[in-house]
C-alpha atoms as a PDB file:
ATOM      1  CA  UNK A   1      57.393  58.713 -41.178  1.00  0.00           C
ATOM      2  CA  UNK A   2      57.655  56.986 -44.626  1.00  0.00           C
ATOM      3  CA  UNK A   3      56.770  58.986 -47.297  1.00  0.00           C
ATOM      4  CA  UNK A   4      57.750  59.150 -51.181  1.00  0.00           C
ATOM      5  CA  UNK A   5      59.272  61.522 -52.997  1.00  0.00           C
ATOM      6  CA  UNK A   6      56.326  64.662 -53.039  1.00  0.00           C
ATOM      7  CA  UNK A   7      55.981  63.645 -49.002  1.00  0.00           C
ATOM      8  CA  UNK A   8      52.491  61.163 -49.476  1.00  0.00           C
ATOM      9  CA  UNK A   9      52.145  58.861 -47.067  1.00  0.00           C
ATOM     10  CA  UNK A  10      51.017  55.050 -47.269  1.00  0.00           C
ATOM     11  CA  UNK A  11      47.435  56.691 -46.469  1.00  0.00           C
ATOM     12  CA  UNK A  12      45.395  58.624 -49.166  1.00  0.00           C
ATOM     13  CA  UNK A  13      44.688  61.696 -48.737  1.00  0.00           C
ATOM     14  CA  UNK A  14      47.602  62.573 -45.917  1.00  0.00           C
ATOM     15  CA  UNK A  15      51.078  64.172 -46.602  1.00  0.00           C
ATOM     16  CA  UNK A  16      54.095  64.780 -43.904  1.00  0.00           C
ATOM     17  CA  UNK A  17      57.158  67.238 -44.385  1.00  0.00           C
ATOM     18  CA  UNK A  18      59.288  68.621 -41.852  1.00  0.00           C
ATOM     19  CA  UNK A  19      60.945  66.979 -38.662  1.00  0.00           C
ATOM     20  CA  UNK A  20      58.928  64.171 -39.126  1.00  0.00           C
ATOM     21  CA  UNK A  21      60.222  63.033 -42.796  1.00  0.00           C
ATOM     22  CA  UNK A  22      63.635  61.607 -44.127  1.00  0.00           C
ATOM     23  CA  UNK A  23      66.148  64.981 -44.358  1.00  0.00           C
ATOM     24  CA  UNK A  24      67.772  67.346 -42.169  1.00  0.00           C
ATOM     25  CA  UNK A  25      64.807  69.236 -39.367  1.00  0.00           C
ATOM     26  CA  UNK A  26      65.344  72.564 -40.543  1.00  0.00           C
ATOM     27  CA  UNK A  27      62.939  75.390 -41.162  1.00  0.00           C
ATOM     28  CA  UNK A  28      64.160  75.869 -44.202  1.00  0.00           C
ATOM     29  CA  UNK A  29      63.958  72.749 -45.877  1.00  0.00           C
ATOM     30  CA  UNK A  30      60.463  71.942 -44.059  1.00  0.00           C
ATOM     31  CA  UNK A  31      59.945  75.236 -46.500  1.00  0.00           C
ATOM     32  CA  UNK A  32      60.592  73.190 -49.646  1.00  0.00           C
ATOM     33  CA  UNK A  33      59.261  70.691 -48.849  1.00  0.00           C
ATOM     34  CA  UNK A  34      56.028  72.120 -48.389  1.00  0.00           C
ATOM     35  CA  UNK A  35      56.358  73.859 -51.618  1.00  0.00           C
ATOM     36  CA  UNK A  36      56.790  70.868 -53.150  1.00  0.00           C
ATOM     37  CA  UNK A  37      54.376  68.719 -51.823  1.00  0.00           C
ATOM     38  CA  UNK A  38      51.725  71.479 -52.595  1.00  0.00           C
ATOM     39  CA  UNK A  39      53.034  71.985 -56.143  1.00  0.00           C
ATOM     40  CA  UNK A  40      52.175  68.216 -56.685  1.00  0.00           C
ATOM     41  CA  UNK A  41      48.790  68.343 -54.841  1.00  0.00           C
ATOM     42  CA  UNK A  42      48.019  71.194 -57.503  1.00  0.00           C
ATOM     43  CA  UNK A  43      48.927  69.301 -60.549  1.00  0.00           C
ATOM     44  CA  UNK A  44      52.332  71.071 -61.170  1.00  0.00           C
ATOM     45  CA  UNK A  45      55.126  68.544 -62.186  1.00  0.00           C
ATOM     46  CA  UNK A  46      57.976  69.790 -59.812  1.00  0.00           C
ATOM     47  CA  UNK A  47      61.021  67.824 -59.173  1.00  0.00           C
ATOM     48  CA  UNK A  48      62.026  66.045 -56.279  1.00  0.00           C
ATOM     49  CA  UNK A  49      63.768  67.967 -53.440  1.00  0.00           C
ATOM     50  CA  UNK A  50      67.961  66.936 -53.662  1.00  0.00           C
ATOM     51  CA  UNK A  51      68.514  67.266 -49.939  1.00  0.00           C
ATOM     52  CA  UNK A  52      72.432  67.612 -50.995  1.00  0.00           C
ATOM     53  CA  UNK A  53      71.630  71.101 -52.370  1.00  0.00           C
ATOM     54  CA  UNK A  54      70.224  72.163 -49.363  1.00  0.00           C
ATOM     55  CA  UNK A  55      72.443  74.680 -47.354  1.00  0.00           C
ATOM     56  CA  UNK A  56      72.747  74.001 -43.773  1.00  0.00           C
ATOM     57  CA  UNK A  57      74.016  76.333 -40.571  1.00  0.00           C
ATOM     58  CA  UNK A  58      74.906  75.405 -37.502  1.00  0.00           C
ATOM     59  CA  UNK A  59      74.383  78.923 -34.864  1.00  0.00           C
ATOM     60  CA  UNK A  60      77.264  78.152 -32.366  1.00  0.00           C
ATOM     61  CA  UNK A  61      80.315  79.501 -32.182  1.00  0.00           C
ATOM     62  CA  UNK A  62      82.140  79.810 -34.228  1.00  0.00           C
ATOM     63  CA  UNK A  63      79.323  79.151 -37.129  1.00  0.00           C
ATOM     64  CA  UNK A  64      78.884  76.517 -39.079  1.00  0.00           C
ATOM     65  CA  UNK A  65      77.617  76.185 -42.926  1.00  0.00           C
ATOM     66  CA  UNK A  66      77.464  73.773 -45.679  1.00  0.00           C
ATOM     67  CA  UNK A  67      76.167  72.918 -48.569  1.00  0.00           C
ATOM     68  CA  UNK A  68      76.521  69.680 -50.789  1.00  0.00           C
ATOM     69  CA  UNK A  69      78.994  66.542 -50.665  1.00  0.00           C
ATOM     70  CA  UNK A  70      81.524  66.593 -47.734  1.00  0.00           C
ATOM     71  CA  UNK A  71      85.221  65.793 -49.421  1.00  0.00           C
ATOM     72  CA  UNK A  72      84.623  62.021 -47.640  1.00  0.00           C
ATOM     73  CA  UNK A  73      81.528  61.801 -49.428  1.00  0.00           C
ATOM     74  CA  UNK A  74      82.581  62.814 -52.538  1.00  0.00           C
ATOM     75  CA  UNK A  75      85.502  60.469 -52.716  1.00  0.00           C
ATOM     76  CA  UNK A  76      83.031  57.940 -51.626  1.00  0.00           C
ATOM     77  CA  UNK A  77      80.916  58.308 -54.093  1.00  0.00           C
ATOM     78  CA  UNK A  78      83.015  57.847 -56.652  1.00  0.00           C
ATOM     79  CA  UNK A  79      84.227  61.577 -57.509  1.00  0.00           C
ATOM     80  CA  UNK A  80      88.223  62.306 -57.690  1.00  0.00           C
ATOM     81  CA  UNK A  81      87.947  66.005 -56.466  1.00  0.00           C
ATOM     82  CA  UNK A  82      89.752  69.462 -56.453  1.00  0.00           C
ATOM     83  CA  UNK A  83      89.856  71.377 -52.924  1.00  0.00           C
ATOM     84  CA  UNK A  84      90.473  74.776 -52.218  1.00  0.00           C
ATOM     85  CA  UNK A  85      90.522  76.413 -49.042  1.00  0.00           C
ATOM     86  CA  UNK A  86      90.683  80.119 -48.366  1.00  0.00           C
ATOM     87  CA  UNK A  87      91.367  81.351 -44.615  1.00  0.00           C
ATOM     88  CA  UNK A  88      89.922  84.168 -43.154  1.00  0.00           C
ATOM     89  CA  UNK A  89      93.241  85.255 -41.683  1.00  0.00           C
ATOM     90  CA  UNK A  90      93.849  86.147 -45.305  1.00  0.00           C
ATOM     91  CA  UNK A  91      91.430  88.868 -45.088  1.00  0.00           C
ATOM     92  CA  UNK A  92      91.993  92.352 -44.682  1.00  0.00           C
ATOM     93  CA  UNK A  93      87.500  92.259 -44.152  1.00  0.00           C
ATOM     94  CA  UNK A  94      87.964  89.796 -41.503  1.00  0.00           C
ATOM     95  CA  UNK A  95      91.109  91.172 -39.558  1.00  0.00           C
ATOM     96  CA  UNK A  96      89.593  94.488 -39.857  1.00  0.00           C
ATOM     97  CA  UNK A  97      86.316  92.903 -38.141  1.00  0.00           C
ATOM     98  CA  UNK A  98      88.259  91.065 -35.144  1.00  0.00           C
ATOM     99  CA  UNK A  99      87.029  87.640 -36.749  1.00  0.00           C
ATOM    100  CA  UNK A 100      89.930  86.480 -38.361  1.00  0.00           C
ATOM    101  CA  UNK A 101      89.675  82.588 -37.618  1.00  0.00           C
ATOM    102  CA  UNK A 102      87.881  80.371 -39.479  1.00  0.00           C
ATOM    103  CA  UNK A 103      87.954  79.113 -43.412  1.00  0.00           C
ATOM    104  CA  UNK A 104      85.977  78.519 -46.685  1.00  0.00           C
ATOM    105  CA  UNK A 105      86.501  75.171 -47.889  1.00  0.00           C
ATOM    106  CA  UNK A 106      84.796  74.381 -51.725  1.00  0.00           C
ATOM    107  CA  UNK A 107      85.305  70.696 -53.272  1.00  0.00           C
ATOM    108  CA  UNK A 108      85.341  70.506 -56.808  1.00  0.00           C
ATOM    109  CA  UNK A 109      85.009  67.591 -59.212  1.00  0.00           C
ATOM    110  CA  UNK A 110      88.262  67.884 -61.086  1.00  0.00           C
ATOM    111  CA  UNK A 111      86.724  65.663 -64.147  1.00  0.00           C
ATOM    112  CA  UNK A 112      83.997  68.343 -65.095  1.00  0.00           C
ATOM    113  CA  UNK A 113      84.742  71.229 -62.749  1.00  0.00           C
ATOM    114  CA  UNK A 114      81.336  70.523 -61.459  1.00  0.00           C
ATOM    115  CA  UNK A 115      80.781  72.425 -57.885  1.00  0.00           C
ATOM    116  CA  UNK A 116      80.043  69.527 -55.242  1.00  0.00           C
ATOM    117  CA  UNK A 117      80.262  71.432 -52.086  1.00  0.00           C
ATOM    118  CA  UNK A 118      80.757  74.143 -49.302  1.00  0.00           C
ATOM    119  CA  UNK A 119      81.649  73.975 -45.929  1.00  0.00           C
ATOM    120  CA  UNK A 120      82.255  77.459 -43.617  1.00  0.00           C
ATOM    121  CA  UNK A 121      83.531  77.641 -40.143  1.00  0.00           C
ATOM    122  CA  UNK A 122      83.739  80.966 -38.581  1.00  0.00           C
ATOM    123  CA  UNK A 123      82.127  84.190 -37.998  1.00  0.00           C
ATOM    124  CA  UNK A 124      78.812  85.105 -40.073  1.00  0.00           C
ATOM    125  CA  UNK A 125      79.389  81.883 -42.394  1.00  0.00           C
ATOM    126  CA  UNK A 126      75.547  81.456 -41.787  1.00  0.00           C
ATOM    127  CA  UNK A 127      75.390  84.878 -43.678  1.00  0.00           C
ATOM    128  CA  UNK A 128      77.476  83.547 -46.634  1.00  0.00           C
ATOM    129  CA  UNK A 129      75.476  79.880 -46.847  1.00  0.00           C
ATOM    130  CA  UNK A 130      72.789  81.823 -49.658  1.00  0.00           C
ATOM    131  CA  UNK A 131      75.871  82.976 -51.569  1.00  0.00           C
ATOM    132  CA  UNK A 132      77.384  79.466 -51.871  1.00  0.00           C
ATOM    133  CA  UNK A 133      74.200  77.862 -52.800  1.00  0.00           C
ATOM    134  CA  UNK A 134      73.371  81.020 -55.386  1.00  0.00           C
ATOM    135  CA  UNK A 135      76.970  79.968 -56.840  1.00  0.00           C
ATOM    136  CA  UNK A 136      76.316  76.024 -56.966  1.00  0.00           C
ATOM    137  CA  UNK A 137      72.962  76.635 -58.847  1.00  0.00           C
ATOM    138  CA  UNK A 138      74.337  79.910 -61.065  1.00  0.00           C
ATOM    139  CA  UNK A 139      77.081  78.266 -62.257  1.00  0.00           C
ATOM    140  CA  UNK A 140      78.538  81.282 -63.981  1.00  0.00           C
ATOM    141  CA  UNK A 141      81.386  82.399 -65.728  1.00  0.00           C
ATOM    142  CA  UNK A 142      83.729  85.166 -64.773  1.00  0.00           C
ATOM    143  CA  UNK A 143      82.163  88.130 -66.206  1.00  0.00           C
ATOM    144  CA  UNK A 144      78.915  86.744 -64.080  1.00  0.00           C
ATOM    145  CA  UNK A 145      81.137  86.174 -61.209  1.00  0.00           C
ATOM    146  CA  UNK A 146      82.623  89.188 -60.890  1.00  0.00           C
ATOM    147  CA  UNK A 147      79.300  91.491 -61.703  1.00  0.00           C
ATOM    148  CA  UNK A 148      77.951  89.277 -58.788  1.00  0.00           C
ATOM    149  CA  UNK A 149      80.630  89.678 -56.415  1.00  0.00           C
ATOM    150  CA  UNK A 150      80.249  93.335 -56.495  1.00  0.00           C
ATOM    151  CA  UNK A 151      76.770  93.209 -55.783  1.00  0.00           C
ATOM    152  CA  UNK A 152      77.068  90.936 -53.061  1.00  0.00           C
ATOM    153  CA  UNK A 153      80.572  91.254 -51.660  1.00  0.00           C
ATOM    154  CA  UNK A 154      81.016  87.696 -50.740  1.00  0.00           C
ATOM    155  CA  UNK A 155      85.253  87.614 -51.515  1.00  0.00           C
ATOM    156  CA  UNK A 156      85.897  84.561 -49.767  1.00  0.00           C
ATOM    157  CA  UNK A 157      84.025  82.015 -51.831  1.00  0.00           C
ATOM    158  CA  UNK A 158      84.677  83.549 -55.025  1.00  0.00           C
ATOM    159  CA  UNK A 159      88.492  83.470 -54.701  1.00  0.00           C
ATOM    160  CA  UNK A 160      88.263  80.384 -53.467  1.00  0.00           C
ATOM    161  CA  UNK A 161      86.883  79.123 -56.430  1.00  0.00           C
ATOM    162  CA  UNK A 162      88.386  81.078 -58.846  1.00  0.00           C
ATOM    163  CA  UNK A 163      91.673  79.411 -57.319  1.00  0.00           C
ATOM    164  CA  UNK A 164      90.736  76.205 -57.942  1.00  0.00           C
ATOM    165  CA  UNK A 165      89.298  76.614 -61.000  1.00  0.00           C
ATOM    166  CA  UNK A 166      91.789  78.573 -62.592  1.00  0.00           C
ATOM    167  CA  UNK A 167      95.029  77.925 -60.148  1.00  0.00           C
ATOM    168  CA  UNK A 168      94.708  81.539 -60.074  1.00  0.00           C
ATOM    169  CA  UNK A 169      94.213  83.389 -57.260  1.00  0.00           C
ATOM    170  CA  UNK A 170      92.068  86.785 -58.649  1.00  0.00           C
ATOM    171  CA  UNK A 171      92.196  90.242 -56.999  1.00  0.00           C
ATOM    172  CA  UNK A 172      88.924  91.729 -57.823  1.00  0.00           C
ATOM    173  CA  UNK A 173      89.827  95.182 -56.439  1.00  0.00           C
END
C-alpha cells in the first residue's frame, strides 16, 4: 500500500501502517508508526519515521540485532567509516554465562564520529538492541557514558565504542 510520509493513503479520510506499508513488519515499528500517523491526524507536527533508526531482532539462534546502516550501506552511501568489533569470547559476563560466541559490531563515520550503526549476533543481543538505539539517539560523552553503563550494564557496546572512538579500549571496573 502507497502511502506518504504520516501513512495517508491516495483516499481521504483512510490511513495504513504496519505490514501493509513501506518498512520492516515489525510490532514495533507498526508502534511508531501509529504514533505518528495519529500525532498528525491531531494536528501535532511530528517528524517523519527514519526507518534506519529503527532497531531490529531476529529470535533464532543465535540472535540477531541491528540498528542503522550496514558497513555495505554505509560505504555505499557515500560514508568512509570506522569499525569496531568486540567479541563475546572477550567476556568474563559471557564465559561465565556459557554464551561466549557471538560479537558486537558498531560502524562509525570517521569524518564526524557520527554513530551509523549496530549489528549483534549471539545470545540475548535482542536484550541489548534498546541499549544501542538509547546510545545512537543519546549521543553522550564519557561522564554520560559511564553513569549509564552502570545503570544499565551493557559492557559490550560501550567498549566497543569507546575503542573506536578513542583507540582506547576502557576498563570501567
Amino acid at each position: 500500500m502507497v502511502v506518504d510520509d504520516f501513512y495517508r493513503t491516495n483516499v481521504q479520510g483512510i490511513y495504513a501502517i504496519g505490514d501493509i506499508v513501506k518498512g520492516p513488519a515489525l510490532a514495533h515499528v507498526a508502534s511508531a508508526e501509529g504514533i505518528l500517523c495519529v500525532e498528525k491526524i491531531a494536528g501535532l507536527e511530528p517528524t517523519p519515521l527514519d526507518y534506519m533508526n529503527l532497531p531490529a531482532c531476529t529470535y533464532s539462534q543465535p540472535e540477531v540485532a541491528s540498528v542503522g546502516y550496514t558497513e555495505q550501506a554505509a560505504k555505499e552511501a557515500g560514508y568512509a567509516i570506522k569499525v569496531g568489533k568486540f567479541p563475546f569470547s572477550a567476556s568474563g559476563k559471557a564465559q561465565a554465562a556459557g554464551a561466549p560466541t557471538g560479537f558486537v559490531k558498531v560502524i562509525f563515520d570517521a569524518q564526524y564520529g557520527e554513530w551509523l550503526g549496530a549489528h549483534m549476533i549471539g545470545h540475548n543481543v535482542t536484550d541489548m538492541k534498546l541499549s544501542s538505539l538509547c546510545i545512537h539517539i543519546l549521543r553522550c560523552r564519557k561522564l554520560l557514558w559511564k553513569l549509564w553503563l552502570l545503570l544499565t550494564k551493557k559492557l559490550f557496546i560501550f567498549r566497543v565504542y569507546f575503542l573506536v572512538t578513542t583507540n582506547d579500549l576502557v576498563d570501567f571496573f
